[in-house]
PDB file of N, CA and C in Angstrom:
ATOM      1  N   UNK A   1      -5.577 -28.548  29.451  1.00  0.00           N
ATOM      2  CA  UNK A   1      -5.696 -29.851  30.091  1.00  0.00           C
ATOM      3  C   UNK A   1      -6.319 -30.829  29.102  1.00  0.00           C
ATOM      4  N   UNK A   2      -6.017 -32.206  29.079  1.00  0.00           N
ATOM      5  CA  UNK A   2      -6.333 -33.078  27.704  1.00  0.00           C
ATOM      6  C   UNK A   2      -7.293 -33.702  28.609  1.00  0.00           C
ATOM      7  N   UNK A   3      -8.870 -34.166  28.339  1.00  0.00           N
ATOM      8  CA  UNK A   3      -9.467 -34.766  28.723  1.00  0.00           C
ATOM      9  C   UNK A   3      -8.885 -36.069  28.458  1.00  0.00           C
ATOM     10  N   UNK A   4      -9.275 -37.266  29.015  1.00  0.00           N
ATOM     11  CA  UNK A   4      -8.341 -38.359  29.443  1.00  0.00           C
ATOM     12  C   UNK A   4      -9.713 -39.473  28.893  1.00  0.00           C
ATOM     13  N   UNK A   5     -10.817 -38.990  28.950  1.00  0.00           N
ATOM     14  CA  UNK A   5     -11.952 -39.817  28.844  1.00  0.00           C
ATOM     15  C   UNK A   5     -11.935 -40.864  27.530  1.00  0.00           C
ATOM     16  N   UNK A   6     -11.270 -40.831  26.595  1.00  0.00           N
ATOM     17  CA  UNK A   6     -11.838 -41.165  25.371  1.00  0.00           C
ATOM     18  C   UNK A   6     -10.267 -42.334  25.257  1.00  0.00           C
ATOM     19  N   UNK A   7      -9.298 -41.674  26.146  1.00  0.00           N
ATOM     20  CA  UNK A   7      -7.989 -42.733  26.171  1.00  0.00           C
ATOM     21  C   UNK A   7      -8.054 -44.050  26.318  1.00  0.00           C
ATOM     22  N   UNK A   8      -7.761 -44.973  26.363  1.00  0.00           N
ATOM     23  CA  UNK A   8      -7.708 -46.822  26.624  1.00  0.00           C
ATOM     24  C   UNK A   8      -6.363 -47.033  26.650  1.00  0.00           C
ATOM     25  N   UNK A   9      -5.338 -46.595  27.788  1.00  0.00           N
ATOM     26  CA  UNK A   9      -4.120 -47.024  28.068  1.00  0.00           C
ATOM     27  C   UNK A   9      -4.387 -48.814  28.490  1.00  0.00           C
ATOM     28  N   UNK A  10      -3.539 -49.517  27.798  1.00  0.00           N
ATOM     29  CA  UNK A  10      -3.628 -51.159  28.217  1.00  0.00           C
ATOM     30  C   UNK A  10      -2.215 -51.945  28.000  1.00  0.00           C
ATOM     31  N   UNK A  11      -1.229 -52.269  28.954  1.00  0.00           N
ATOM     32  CA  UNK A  11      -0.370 -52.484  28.639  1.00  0.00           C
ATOM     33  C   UNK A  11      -0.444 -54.077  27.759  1.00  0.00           C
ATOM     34  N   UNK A  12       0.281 -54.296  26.573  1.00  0.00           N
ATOM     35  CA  UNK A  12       0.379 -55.472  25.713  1.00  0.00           C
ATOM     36  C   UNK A  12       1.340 -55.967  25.560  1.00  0.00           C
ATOM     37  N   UNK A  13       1.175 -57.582  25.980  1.00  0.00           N
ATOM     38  CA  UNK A  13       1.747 -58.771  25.852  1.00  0.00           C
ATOM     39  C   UNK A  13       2.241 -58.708  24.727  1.00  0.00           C
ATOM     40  N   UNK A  14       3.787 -58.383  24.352  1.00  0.00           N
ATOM     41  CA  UNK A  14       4.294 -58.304  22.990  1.00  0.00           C
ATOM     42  C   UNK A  14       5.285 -60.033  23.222  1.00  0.00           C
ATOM     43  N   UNK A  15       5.362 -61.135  23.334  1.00  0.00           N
ATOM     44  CA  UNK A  15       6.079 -61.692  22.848  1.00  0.00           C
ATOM     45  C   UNK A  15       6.895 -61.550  21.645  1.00  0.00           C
ATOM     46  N   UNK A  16       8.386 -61.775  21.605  1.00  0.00           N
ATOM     47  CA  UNK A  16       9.349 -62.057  20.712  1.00  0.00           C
ATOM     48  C   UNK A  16       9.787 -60.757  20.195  1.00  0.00           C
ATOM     49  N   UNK A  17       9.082 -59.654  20.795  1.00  0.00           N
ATOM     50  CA  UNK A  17       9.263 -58.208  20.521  1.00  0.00           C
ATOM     51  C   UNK A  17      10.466 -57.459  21.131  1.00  0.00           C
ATOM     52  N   UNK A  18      11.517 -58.174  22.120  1.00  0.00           N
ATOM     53  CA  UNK A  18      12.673 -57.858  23.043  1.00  0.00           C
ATOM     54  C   UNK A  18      12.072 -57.638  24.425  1.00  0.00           C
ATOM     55  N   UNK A  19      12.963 -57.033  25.058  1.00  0.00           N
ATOM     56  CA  UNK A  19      12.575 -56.987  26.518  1.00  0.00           C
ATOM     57  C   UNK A  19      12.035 -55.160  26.564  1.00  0.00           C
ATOM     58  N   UNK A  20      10.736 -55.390  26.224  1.00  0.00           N
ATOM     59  CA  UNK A  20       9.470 -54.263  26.201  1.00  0.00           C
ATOM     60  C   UNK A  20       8.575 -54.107  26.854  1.00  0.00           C
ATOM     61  N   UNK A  21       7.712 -53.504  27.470  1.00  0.00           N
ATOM     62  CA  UNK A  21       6.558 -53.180  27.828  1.00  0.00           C
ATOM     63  C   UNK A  21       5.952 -52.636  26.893  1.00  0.00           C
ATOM     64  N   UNK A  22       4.666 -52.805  26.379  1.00  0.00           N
ATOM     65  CA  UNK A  22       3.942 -51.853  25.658  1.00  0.00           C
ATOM     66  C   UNK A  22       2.887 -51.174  26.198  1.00  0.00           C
ATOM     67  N   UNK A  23       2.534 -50.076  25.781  1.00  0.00           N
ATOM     68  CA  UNK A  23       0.987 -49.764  26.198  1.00  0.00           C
ATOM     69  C   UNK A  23       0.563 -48.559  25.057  1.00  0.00           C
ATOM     70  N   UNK A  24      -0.840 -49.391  24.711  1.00  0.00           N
ATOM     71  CA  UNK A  24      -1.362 -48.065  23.758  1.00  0.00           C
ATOM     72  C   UNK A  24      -2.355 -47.552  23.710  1.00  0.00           C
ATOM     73  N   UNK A  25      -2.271 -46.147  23.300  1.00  0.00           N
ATOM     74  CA  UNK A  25      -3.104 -45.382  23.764  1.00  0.00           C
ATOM     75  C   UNK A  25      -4.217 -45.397  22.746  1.00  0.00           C
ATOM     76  N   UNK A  26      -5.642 -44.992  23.096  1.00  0.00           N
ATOM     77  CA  UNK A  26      -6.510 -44.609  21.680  1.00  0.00           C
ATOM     78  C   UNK A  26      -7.021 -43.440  22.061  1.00  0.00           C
ATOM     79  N   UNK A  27      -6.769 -42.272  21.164  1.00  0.00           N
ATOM     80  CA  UNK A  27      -6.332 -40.896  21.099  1.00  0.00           C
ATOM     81  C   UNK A  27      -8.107 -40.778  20.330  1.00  0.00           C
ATOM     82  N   UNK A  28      -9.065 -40.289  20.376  1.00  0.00           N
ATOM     83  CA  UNK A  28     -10.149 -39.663  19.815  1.00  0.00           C
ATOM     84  C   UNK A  28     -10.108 -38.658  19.024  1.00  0.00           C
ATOM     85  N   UNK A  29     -10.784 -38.118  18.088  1.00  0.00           N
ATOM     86  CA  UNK A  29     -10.821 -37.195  17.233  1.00  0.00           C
ATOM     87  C   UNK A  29     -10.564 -35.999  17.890  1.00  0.00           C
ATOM     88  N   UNK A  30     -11.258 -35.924  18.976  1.00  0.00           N
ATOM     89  CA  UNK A  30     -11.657 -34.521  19.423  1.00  0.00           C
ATOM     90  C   UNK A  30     -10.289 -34.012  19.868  1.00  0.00           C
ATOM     91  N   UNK A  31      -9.525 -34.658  20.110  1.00  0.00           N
ATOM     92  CA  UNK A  31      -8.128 -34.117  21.509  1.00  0.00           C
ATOM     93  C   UNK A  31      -7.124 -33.603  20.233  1.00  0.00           C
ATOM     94  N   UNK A  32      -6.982 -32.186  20.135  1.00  0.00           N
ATOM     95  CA  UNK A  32      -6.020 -31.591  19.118  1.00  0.00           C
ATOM     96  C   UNK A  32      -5.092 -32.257  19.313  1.00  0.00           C
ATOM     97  N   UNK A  33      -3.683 -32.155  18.042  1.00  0.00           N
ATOM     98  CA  UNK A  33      -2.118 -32.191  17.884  1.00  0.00           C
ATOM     99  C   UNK A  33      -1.448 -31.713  18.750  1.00  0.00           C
ATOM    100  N   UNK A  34      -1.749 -30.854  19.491  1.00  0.00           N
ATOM    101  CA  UNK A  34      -1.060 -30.037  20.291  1.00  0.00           C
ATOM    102  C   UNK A  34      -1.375 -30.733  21.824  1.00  0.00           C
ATOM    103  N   UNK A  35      -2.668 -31.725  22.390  1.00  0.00           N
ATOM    104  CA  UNK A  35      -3.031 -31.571  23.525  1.00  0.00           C
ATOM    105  C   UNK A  35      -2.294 -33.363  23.278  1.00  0.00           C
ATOM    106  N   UNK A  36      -2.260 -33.943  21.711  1.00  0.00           N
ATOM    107  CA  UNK A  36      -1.803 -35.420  21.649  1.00  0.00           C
ATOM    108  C   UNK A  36      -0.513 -35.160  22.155  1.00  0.00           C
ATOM    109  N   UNK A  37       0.226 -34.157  21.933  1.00  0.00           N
ATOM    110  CA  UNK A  37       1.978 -33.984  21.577  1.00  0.00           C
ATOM    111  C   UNK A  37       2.119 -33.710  23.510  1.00  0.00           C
ATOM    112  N   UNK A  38       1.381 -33.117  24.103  1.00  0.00           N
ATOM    113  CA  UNK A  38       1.573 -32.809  25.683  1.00  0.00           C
ATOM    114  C   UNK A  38       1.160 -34.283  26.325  1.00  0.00           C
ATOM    115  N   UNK A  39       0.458 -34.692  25.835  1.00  0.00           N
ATOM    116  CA  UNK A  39      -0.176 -36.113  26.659  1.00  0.00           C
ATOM    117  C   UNK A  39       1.080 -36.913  26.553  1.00  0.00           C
ATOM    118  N   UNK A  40       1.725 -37.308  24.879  1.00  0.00           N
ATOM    119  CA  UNK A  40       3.043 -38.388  24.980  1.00  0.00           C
ATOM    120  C   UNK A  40       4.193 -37.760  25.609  1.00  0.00           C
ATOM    121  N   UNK A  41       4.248 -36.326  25.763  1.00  0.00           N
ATOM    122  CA  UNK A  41       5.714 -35.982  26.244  1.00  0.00           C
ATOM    123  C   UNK A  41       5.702 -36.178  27.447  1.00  0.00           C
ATOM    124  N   UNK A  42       4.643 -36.101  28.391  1.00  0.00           N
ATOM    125  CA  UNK A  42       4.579 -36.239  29.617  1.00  0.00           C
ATOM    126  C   UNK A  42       4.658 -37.792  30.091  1.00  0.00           C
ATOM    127  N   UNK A  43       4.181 -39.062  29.077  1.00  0.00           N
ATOM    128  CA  UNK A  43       4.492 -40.411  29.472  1.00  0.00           C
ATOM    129  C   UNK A  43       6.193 -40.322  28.965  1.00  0.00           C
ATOM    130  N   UNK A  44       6.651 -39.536  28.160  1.00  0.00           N
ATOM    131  CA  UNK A  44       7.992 -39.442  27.845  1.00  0.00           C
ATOM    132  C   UNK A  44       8.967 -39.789  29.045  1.00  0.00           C
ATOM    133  N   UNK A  45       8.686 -38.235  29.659  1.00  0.00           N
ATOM    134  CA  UNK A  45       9.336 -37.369  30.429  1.00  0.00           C
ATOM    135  C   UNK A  45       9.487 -38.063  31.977  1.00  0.00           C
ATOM    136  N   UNK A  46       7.832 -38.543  32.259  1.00  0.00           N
ATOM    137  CA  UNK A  46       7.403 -39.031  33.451  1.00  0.00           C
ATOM    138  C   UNK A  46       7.486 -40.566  34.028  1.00  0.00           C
ATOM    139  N   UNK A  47       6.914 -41.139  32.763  1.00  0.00           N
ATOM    140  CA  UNK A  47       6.654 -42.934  32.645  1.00  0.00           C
ATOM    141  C   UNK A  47       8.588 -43.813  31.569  1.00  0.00           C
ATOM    142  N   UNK A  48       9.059 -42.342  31.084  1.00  0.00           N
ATOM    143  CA  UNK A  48       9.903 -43.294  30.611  1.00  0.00           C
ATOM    144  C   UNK A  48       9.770 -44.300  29.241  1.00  0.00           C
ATOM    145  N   UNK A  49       8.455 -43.789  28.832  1.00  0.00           N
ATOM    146  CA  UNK A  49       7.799 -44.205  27.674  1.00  0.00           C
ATOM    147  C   UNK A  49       8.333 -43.614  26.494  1.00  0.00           C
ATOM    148  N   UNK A  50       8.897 -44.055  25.232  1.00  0.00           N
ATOM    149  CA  UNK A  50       9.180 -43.808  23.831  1.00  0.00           C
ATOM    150  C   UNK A  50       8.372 -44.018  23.035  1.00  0.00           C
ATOM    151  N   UNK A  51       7.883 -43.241  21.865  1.00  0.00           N
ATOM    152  CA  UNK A  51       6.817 -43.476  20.842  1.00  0.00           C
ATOM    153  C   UNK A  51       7.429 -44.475  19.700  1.00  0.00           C
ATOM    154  N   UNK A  52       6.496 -45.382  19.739  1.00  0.00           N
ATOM    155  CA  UNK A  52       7.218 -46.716  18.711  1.00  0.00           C
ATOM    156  C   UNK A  52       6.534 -46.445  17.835  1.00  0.00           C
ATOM    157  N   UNK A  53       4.746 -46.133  18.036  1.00  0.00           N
ATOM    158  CA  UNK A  53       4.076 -46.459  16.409  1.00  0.00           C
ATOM    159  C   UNK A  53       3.096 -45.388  16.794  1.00  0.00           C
ATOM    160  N   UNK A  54       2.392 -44.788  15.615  1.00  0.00           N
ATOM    161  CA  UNK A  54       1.210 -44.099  15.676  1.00  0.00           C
ATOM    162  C   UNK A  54       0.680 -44.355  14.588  1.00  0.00           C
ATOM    163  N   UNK A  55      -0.994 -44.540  14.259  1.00  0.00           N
ATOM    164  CA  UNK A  55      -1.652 -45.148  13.141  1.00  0.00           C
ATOM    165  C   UNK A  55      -2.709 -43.969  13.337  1.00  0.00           C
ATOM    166  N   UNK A  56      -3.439 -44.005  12.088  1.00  0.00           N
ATOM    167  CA  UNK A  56      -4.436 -42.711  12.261  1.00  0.00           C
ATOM    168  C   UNK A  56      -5.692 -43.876  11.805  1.00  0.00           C
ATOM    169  N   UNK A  57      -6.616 -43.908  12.365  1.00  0.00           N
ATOM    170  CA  UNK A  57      -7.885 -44.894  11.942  1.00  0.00           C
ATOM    171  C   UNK A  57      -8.966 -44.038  11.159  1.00  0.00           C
ATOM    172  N   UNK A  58      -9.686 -44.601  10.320  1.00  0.00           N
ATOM    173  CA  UNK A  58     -10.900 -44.321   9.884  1.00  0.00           C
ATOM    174  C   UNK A  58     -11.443 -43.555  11.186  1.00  0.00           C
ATOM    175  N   UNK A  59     -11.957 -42.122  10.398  1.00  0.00           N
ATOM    176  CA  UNK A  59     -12.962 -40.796  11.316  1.00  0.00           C
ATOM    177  C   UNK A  59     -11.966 -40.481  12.578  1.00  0.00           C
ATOM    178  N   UNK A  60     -10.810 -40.538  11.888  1.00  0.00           N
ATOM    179  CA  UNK A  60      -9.588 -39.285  12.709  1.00  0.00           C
ATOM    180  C   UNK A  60      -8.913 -39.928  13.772  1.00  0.00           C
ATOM    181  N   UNK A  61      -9.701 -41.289  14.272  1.00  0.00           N
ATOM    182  CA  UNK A  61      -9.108 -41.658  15.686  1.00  0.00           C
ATOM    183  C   UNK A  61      -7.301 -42.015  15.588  1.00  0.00           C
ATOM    184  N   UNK A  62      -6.734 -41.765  16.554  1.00  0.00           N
ATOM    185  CA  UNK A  62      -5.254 -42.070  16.538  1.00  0.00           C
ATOM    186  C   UNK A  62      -4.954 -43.620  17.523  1.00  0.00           C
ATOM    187  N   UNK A  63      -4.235 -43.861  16.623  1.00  0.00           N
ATOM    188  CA  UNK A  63      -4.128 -45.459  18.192  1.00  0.00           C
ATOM    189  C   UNK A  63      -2.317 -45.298  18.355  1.00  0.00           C
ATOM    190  N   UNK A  64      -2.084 -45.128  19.163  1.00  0.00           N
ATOM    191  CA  UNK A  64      -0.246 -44.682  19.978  1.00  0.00           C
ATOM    192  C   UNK A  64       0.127 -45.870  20.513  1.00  0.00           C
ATOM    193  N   UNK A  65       1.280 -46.149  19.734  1.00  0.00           N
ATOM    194  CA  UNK A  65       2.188 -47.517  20.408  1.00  0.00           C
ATOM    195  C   UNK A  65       3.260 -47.041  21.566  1.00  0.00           C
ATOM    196  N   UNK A  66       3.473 -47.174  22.474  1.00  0.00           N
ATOM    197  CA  UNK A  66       4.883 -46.688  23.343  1.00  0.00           C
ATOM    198  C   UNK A  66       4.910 -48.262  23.864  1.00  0.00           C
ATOM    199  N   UNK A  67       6.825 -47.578  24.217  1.00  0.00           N
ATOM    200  CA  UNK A  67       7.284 -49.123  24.815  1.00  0.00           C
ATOM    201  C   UNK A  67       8.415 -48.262  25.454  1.00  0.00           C
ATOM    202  N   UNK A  68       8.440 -49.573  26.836  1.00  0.00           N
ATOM    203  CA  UNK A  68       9.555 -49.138  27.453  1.00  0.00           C
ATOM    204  C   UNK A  68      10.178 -50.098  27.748  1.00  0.00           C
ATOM    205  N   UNK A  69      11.988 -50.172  27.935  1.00  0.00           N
ATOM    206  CA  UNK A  69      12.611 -51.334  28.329  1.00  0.00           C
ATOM    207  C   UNK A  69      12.131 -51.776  29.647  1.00  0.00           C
ATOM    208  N   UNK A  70      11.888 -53.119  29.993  1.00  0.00           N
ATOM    209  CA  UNK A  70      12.060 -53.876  30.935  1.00  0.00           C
ATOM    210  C   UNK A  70      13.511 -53.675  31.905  1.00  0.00           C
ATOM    211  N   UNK A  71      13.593 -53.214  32.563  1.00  0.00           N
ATOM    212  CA  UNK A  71      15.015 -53.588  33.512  1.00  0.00           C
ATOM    213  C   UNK A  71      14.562 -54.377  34.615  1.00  0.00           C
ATOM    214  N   UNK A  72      15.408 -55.843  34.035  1.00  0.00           N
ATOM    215  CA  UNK A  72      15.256 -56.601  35.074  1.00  0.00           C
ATOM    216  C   UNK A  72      16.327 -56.862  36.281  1.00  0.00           C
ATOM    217  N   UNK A  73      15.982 -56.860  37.846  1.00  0.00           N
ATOM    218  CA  UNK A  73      17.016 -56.806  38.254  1.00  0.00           C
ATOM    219  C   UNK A  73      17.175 -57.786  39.376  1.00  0.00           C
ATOM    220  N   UNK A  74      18.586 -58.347  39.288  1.00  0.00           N
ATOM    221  CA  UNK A  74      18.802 -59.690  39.721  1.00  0.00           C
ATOM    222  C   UNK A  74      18.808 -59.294  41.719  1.00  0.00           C
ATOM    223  N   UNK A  75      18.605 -60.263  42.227  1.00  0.00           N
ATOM    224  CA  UNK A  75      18.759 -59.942  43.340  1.00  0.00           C
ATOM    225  C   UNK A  75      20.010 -60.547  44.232  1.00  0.00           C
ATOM    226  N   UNK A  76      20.937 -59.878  44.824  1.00  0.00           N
ATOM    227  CA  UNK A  76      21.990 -60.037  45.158  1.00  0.00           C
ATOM    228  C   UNK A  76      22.653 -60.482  46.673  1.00  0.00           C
ATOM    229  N   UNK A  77      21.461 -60.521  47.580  1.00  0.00           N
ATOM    230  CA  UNK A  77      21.509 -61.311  49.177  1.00  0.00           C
ATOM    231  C   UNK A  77      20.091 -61.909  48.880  1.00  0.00           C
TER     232      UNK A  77
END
């Protein structure tokens, strides 16, 4: 089970970026490769989320870009 505590999911205002949602995660030192790789497959799998960016910060921290299309839908009556 991945402790969740140290995460900061925040979805971001990407103007001019296409029709996206973003939200990113900040991944802590402590949460292995293996518990990072179960946490994104499950926003994969579940939320519909794709991995756009991953950056590794000074003292191990990870910061995770995902985005998902917008479907916008017109209304018809």
């Amino acid at each position: 089970m991945v402790d969740l505590r140290g995460t900061v999911p925040a979805n971001v205002p990407a103007p001019g970026l296409g029709e996206y949602e973003w939200r990113v995660l900040v991944l802590p030192p402590r949460i292995s490769r293996a518990e990072a790789r179960d946490l994104l497959v499950g926003h994969a799998e579940y939320g519909g989320w794709e991995l756009a960016r991953v950056r590794v910060l000074t003292g191990g921290t990870r910061q995770v870009w995902l985005r998902r299309r917008i479907i916008r839908v017109v209304r018809t009556a």
